[in-house]
Protein backbone atom coordinates (compact mmCIF):
# COMPACT_ATOMS: atom_id res chain seq x y z
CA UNK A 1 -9.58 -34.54 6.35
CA UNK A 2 -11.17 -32.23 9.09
CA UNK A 3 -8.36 -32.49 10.58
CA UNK A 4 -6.08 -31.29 8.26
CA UNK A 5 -7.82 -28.32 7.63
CA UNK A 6 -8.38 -27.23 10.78
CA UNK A 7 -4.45 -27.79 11.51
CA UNK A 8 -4.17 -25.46 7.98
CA UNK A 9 -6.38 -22.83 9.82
CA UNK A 10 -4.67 -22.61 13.00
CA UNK A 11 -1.49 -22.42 11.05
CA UNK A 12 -2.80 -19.63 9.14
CA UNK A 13 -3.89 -17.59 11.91
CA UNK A 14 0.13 -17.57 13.01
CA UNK A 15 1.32 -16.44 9.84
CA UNK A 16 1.63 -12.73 9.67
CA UNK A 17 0.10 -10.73 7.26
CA UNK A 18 2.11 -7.83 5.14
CA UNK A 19 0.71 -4.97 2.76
CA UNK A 20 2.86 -5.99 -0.30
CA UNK A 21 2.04 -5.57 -3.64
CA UNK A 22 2.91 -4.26 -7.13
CA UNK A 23 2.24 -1.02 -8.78
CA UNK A 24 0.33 -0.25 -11.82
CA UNK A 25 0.02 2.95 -13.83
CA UNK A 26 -0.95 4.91 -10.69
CA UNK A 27 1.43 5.74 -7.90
CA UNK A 28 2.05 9.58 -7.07
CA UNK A 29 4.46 9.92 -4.09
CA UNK A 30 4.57 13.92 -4.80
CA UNK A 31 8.61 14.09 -5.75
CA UNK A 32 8.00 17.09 -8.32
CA UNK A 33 7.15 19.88 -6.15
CA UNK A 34 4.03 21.10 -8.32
CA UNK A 35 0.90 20.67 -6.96
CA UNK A 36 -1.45 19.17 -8.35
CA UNK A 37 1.04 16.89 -9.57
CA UNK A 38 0.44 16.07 -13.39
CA UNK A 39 -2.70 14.64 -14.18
CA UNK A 40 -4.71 15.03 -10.63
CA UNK A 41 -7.03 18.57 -10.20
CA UNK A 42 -8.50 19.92 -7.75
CA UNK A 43 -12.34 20.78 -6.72
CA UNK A 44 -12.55 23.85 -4.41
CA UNK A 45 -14.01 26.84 -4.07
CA UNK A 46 -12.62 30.02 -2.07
CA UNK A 47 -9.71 29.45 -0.82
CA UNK A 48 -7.40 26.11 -1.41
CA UNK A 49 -6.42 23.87 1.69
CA UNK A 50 -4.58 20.99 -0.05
CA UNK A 51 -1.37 21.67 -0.75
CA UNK A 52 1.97 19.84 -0.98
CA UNK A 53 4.44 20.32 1.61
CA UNK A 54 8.23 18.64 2.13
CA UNK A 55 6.83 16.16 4.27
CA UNK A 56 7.10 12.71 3.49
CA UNK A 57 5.42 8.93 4.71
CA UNK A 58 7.96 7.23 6.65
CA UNK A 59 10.59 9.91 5.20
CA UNK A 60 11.10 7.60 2.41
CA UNK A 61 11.15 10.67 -0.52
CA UNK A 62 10.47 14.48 -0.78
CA UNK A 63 7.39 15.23 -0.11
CA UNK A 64 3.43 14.69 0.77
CA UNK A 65 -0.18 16.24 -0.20
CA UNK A 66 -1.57 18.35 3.00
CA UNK A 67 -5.81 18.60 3.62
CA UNK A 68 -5.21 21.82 6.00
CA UNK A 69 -7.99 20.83 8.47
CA UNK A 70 -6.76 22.68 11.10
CA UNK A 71 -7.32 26.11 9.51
CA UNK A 72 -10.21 25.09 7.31
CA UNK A 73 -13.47 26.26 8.26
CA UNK A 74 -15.38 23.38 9.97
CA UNK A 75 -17.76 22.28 6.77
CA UNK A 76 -15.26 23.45 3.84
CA UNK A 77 -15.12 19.69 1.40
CA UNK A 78 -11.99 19.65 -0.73
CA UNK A 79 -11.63 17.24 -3.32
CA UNK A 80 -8.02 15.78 -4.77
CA UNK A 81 -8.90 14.01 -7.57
CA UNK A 82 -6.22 11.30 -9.74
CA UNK A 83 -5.87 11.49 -13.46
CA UNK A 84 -7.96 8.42 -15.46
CA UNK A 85 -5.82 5.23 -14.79
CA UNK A 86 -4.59 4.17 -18.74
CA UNK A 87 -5.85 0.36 -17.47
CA UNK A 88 -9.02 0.50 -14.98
CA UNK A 89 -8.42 -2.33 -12.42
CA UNK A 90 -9.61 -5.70 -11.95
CA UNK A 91 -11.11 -7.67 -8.77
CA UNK A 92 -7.57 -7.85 -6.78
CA UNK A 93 -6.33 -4.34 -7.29
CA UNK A 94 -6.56 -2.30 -4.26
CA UNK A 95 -5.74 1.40 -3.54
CA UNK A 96 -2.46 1.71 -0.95
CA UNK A 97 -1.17 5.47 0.95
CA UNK A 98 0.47 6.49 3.35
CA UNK A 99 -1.23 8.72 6.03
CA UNK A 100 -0.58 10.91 8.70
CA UNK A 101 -3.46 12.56 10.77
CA UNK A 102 -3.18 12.75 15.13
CA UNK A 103 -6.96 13.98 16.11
CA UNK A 104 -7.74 16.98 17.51
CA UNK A 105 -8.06 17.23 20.54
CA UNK A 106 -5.69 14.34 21.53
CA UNK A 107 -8.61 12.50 23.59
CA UNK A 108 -12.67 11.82 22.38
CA UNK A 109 -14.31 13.49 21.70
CA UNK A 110 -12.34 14.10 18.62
CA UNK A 111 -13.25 17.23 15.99
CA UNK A 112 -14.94 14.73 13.36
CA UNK A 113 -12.47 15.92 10.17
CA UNK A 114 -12.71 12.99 7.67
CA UNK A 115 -11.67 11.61 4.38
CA UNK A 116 -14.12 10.03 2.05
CA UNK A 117 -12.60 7.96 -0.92
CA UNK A 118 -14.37 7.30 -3.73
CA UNK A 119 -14.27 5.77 -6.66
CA UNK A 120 -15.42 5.62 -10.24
CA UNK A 121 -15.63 3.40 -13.46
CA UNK A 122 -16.57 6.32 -15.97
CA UNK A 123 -13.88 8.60 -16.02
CA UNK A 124 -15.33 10.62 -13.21
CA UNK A 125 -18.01 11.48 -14.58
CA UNK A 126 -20.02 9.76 -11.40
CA UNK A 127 -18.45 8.27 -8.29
CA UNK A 128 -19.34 5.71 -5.75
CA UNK A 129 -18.29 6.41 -1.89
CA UNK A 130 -15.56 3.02 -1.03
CA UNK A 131 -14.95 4.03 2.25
CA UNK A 132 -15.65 6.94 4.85
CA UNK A 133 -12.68 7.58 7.58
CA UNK A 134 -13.55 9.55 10.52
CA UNK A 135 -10.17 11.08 12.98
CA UNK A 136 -10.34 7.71 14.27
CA UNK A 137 -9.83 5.37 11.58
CA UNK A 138 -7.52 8.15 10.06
CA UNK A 139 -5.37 8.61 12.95
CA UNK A 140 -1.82 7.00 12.34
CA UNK A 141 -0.54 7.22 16.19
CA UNK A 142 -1.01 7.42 19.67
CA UNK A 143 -0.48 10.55 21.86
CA UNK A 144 1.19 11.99 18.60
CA UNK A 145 3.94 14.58 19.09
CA UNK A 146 5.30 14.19 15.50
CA UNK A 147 4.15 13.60 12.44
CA UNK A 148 4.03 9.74 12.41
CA UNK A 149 2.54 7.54 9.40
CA UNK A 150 0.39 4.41 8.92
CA UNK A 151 0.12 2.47 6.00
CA UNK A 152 -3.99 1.95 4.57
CA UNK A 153 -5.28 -0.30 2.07
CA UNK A 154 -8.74 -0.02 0.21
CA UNK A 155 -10.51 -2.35 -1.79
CA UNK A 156 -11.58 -0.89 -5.07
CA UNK A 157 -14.50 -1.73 -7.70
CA UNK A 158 -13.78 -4.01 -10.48
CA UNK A 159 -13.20 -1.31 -13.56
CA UNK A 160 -12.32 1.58 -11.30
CA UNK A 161 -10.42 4.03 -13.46
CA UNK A 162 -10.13 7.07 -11.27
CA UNK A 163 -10.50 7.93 -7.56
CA UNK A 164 -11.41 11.34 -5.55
CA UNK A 165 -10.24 11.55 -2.49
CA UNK A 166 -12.54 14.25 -0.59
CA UNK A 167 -11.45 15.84 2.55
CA UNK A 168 -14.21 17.30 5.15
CA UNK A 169 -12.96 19.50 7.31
CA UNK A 170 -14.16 19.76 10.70
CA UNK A 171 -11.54 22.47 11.59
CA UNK A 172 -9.40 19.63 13.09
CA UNK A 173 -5.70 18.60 12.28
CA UNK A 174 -4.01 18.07 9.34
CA UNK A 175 -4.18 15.18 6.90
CA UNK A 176 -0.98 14.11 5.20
CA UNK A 177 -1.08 11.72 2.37
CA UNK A 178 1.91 9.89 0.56
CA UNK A 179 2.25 6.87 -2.42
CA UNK A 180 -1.14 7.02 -3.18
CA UNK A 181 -1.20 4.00 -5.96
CA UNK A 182 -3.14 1.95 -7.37
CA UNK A 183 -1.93 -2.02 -6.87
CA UNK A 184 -2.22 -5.26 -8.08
CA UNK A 185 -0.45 -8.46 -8.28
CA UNK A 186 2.87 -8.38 -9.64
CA UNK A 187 4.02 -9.30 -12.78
CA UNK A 188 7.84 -10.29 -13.21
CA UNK A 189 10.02 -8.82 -10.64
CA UNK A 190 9.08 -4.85 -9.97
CA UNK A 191 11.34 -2.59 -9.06
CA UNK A 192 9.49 -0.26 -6.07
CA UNK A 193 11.91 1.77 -4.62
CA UNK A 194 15.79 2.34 -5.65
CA UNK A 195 16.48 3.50 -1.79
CA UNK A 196 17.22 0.29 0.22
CA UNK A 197 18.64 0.96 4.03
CA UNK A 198 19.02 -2.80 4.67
CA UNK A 199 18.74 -6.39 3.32
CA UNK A 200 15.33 -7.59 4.09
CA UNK A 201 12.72 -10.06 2.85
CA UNK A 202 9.41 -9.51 3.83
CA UNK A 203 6.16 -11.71 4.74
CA UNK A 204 4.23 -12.78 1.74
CA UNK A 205 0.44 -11.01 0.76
CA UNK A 206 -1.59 -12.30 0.89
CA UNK A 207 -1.16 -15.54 3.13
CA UNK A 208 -2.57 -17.73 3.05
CA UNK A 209 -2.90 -17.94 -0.83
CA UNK A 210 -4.92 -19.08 -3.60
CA UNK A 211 -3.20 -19.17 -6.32
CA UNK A 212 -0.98 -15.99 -6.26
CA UNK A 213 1.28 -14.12 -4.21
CA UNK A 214 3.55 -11.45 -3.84
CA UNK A 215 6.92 -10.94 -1.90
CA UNK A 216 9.02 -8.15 -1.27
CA UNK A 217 12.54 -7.66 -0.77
CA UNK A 218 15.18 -5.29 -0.01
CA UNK A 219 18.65 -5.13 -1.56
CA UNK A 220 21.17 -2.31 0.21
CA UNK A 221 23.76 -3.15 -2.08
CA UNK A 222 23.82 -3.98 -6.24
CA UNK A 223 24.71 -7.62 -6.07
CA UNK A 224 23.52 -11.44 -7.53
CA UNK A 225 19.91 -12.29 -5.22
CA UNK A 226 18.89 -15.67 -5.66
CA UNK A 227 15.11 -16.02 -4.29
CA UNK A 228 13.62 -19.97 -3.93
CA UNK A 229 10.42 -21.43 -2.71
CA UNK A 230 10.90 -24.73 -1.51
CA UNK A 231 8.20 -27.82 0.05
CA UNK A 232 8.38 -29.00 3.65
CA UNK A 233 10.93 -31.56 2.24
CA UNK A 234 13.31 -29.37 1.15
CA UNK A 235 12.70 -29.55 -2.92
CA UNK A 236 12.90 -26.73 -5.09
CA UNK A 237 9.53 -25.32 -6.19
CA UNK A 238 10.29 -22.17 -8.19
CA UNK A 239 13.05 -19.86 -8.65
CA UNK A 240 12.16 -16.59 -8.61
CA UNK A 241 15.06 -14.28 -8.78
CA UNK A 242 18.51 -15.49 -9.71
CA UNK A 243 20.29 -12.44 -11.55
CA UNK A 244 22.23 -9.76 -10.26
CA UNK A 245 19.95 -6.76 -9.53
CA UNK A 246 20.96 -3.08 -8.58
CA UNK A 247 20.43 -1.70 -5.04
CA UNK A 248 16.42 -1.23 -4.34
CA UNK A 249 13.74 -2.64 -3.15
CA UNK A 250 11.40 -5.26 -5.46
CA UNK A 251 8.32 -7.11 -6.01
CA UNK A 252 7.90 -10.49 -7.22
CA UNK A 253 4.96 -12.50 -8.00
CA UNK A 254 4.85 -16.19 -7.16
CA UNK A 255 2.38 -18.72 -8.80
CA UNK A 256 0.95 -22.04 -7.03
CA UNK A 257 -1.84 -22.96 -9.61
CA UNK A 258 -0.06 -26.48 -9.54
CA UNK A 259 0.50 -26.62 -6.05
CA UNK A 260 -1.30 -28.59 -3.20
CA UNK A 261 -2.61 -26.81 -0.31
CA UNK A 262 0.06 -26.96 2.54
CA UNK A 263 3.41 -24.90 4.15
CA UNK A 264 5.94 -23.82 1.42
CA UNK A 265 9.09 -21.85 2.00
CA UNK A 266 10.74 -18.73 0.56
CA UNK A 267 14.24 -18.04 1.33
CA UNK A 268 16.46 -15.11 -0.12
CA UNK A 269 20.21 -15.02 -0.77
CA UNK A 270 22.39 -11.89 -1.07
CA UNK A 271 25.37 -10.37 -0.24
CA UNK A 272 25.75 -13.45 2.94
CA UNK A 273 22.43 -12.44 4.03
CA UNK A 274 20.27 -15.10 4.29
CA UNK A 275 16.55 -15.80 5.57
CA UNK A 276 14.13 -17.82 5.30
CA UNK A 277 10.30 -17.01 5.36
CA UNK A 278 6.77 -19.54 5.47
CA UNK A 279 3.63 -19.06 3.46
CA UNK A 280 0.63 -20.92 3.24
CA UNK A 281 -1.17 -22.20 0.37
CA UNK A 282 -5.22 -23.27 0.59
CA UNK A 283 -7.29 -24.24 -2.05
């Protein structure tokens, strides 16, 4: 029995791990060009340094919110605040973005802008600080020369029904902030994105698993997508997808409350691409 979970550990630490999940109520990626988008305010006084701009996370949509750090006085707190989620989360919802921030100057000591995110379980009417990012847990590359994004993932209080996102400027660089949602598991197949640029099937998250999972995959063209998880032996576990579905990308939750820990496979089917993926399960 030690044995066989230490084998399960060593396989674990040789599966890769992928931010993939499923969006909820809550998931502004700044396509109408008025800022504050609908719903999320702003707390400043004098003048206003976030702003959108027609910049966007991976260029991957229209546009992006801006914390001007880099003509902000050095002590001038911003705060870009989210409308009240309609369902407040639960223990495995997480907040996702994309950001974009290269420190200033390009080698330590770095001006210390930052980005505290906080969130709250009344409506706003108090907030709890989740996490504190200084220039360099906020910086998305290395020796940046563009404007180059990262992907960040935050856990979030049980019953969290609003966030503020406060920017501190330390007259700095920029901040750049994209898909700011609000995630949990995945419920049916989700429909993410309806701009695919290839076929693709991504590594499960999280994995290993107990009990639920998410994949994602990518569809460049509207055709029939079959998606199976199969044992070690080869025998069909689940079937996941088998419709036709229109060009996009997706989300799809997968179950194992009645499976045994061990190695299961996912494998997609579209358009004669094929592949093939591994999770693991641990209870």
């Amino acid at each position: 029995m030690k044995f066989y979970i230490i084998l399960l550990l060593l396989i674990s630490a040789c599966l890769p791990l992928s931010e993939t999940y499923a969006q909820t109520d809550v998931c502004e990626q700044f396509a109408d060009t008025t800022f504050p988008p609908s719903g999320w305010t702003l707390l400043f006084s004098g003048t206003q340094y976030w702003h959108r701009v027609s910049i966007s996370g991976f260029n991957n949509g229209s546009g992006s919110a801006r914390y001007d750090m880099y003509s902000a006085p050095a002590g001038v707190d911003q705060s870009f605040i989210s409308p009240i989620f309609q369902q407040p989360t639960n223990s495995s919802d997480s907040l996702i973005m994309d950001m974009s921030y290269a420190p200033y100057p390009s080698n330590p000591p770095y001006d210390q802008d930052s980005l505290i995110i906080m969130a709250s379980t009344s409506g706003g009417s108090s907030y709890i600080s989740v996490s504190r990012l200084g220039p360099a847990e906020m910086k998305s590359c290395i020796n940046c020369s563009q404007t180059e994004w990262t992907k960040k993932t935050f856990w979030l209080p049980t019953g969290t029904n609003r966030i503020q996102l406060l920017g501190r400027s330390q007259f700095g660089n920029d901040l750049y902030l994209d898909s700011i949602c609000i995630l949990t598991a995945a419920l049916g197949i989700v429909n993410i994105n309806s701009v695919a640029y290839g076929y693709s099937l991504e590594q499960n998250y999280p994995n290993p698993f107990n009990p639920s999972t998410n994949i994602k995959f990518s569809i460049p063209k509207s055709g029939f997508v079959k998606l199976i998880v199969t044992d070690v032996l080869g025998r069909k576990i689940s079937e996941l997808v088998n419709e036709f579905k229109q060009a996009g990308s997706y989300y799809v939750d997968f179950e194992g409350n009645e499976l045994s820990s061990g190695i299961y496979f996912y494998t997609i089917e579209s358009g004669g691409f094929t592949q093939t993926k591994k999770m693991l399960m641990i209870k």
